[in-house]
N, C-alpha and C. Protein backbone atom coordinates (compact mmCIF):
# COMPACT_ATOMS: atom_id res chain seq x y z
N UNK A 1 18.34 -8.56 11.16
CA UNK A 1 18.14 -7.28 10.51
C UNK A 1 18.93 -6.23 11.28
N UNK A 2 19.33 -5.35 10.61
CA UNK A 2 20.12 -4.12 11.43
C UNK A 2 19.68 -3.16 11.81
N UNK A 3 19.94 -2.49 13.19
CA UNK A 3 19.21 -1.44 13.77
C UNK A 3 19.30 0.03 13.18
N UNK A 4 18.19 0.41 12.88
CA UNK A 4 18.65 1.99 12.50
C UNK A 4 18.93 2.96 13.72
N UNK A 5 19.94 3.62 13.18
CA UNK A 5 20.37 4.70 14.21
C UNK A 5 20.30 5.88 13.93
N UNK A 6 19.26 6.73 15.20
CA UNK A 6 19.30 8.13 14.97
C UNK A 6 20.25 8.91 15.60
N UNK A 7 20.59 10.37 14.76
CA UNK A 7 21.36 10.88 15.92
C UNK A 7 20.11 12.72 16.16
N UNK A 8 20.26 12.68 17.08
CA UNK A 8 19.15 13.45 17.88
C UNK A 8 19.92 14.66 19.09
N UNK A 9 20.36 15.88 18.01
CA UNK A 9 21.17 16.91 18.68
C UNK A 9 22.52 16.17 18.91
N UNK A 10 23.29 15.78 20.07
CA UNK A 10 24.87 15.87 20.45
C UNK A 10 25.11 14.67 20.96
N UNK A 11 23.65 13.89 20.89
CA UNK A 11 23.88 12.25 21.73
C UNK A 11 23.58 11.61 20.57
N UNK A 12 24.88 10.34 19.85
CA UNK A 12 24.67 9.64 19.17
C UNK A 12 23.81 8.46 20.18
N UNK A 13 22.64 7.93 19.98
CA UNK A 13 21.77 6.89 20.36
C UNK A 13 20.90 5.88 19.71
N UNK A 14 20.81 4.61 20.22
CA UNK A 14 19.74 4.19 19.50
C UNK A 14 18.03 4.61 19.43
N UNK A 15 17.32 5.24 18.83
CA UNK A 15 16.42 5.36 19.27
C UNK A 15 15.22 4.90 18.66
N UNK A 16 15.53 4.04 17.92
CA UNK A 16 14.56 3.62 17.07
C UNK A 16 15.04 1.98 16.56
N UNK A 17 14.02 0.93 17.25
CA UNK A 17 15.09 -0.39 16.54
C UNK A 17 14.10 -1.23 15.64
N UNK A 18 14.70 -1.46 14.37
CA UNK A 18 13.59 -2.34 13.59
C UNK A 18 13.32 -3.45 14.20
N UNK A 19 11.81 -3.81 13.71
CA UNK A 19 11.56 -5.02 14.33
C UNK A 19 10.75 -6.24 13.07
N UNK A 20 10.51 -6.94 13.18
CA UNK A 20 9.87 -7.91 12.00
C UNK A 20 9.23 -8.82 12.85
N UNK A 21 7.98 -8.41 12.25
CA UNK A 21 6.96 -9.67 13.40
C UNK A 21 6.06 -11.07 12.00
N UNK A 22 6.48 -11.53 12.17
CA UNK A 22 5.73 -13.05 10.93
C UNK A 22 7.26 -13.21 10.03
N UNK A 23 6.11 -13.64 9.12
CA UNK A 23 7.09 -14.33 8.13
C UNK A 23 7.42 -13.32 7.20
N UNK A 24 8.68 -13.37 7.00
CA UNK A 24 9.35 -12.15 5.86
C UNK A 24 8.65 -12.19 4.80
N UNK A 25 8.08 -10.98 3.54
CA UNK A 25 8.07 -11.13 2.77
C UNK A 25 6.56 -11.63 2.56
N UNK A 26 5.75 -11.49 1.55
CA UNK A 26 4.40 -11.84 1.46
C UNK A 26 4.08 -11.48 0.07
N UNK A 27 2.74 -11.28 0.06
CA UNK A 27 1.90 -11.15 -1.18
C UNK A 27 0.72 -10.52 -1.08
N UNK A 28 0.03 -9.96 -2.03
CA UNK A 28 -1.09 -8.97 -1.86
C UNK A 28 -2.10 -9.87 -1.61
N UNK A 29 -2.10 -11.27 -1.67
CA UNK A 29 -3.00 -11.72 -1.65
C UNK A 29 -3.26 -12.39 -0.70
N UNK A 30 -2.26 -11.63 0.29
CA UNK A 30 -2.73 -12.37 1.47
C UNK A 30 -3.27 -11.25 2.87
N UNK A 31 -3.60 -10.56 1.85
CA UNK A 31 -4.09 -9.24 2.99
C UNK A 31 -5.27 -9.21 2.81
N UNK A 32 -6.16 -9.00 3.97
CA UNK A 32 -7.44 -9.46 4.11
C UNK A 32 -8.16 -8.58 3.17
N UNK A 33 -7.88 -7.15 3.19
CA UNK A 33 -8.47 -6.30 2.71
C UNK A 33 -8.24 -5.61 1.08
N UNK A 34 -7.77 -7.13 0.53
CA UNK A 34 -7.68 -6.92 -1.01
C UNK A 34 -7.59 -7.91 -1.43
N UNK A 35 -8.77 -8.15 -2.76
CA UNK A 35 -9.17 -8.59 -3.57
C UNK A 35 -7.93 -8.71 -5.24
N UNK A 36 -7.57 -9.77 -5.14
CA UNK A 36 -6.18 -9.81 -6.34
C UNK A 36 -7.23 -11.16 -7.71
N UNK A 37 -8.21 -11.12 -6.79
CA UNK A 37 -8.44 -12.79 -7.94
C UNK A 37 -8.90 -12.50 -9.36
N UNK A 38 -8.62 -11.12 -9.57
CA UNK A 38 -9.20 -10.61 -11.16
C UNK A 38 -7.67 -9.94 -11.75
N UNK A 39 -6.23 -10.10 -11.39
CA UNK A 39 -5.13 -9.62 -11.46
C UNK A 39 -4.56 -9.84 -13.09
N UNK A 40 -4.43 -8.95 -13.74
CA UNK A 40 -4.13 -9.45 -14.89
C UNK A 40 -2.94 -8.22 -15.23
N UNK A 41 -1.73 -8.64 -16.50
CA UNK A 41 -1.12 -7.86 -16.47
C UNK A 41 -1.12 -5.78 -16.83
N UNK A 42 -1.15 -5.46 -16.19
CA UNK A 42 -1.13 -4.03 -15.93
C UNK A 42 -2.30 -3.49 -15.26
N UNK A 43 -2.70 -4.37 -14.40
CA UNK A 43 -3.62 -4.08 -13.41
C UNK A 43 -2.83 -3.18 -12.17
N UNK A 44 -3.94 -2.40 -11.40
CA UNK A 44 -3.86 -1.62 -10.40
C UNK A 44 -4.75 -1.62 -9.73
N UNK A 45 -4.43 -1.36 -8.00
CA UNK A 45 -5.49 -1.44 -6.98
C UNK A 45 -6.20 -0.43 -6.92
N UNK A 46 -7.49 -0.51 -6.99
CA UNK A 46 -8.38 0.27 -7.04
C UNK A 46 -9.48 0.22 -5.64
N UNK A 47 -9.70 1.31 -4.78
CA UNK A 47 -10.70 1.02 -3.51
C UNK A 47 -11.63 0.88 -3.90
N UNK A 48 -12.51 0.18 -3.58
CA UNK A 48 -14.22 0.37 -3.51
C UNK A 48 -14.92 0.59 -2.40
N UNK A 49 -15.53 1.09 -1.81
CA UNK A 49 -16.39 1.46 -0.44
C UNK A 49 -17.16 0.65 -0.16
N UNK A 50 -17.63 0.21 -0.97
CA UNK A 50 -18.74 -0.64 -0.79
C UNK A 50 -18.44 -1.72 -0.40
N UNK A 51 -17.57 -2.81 -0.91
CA UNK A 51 -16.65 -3.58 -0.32
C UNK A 51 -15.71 -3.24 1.20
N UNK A 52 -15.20 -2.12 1.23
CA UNK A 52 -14.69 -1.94 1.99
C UNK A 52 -12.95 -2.69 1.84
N UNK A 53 -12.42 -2.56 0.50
CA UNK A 53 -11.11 -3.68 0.00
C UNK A 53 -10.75 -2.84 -1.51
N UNK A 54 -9.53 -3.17 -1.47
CA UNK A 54 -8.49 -2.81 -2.81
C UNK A 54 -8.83 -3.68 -3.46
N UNK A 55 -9.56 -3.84 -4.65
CA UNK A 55 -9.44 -4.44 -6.14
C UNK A 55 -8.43 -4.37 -7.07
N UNK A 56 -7.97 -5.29 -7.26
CA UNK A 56 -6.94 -4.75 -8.89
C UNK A 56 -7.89 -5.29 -9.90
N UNK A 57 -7.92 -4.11 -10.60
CA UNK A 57 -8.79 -3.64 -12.11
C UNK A 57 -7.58 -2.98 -13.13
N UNK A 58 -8.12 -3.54 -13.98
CA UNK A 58 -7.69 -2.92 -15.09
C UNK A 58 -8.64 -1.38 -15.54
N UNK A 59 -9.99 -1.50 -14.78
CA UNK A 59 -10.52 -0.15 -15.30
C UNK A 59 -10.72 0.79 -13.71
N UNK A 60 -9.87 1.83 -14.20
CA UNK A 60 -10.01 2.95 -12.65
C UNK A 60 -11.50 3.34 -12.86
N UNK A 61 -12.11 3.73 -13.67
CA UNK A 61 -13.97 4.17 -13.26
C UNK A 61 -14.78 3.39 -13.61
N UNK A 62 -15.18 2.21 -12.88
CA UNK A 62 -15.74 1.68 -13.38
C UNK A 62 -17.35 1.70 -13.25
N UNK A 63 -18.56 1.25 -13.88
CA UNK A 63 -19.55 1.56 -13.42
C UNK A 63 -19.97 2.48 -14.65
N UNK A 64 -21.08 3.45 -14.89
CA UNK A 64 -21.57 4.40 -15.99
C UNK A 64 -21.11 5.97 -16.11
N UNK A 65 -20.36 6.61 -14.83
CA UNK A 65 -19.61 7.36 -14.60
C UNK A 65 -18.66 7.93 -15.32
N UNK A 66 -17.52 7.01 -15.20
CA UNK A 66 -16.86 7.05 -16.46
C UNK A 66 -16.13 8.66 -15.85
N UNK A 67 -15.85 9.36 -14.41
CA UNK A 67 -14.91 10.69 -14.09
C UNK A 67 -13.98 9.74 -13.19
N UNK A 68 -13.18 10.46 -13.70
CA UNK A 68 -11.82 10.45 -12.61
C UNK A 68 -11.01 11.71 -12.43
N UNK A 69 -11.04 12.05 -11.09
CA UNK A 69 -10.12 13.21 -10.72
C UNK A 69 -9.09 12.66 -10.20
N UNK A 70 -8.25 13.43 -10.33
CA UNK A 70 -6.64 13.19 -10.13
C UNK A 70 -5.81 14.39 -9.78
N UNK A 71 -5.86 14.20 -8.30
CA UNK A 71 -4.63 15.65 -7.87
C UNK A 71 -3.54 15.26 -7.31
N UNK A 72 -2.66 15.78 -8.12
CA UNK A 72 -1.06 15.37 -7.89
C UNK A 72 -0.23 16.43 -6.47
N UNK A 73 -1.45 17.27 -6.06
CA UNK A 73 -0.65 17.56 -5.37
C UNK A 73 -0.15 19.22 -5.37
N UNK A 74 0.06 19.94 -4.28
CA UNK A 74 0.81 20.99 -5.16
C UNK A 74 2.40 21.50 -5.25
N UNK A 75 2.82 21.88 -6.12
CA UNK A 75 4.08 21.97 -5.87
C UNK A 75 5.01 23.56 -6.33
């Protein structure tokens, strides 16, 4: 892999070098802290607390609730 190079005021240097630790490349389903075994097409990860793990659901509120807030931010 190739090193990125910063330049930092008047000294071109390395100061930052990538590194790669395991095996390149993976899958969501191999991260401890998410749940993929309900994955269907146009699913999205969704947190749950209670679990303490990313779900992919097809439904963002799920439960009798039925709110979702959504802030994009300001701009």
């Amino acid at each position: 892999m190739s090193e990125i190079k910063v330049r930092i005021g008047q000294q071109s240097a390395i100061k930052v070098k990538s590194t790669t630790t395991g095996v390149a490349g993976g899958s969501l389903s191999g991260l401890s802290d998410t749940d993929v075994s309900a994955v269907t097409n146009g699913s999205v990860l969704v947190y749950d607390a209670n679990t303490d793990q990313w779900v992919a659901t097809n439904t963002l509120t799920p439960g009798n609730s039925k709110n979702l807030d959504i802030n994009g931010g300001s701009f």
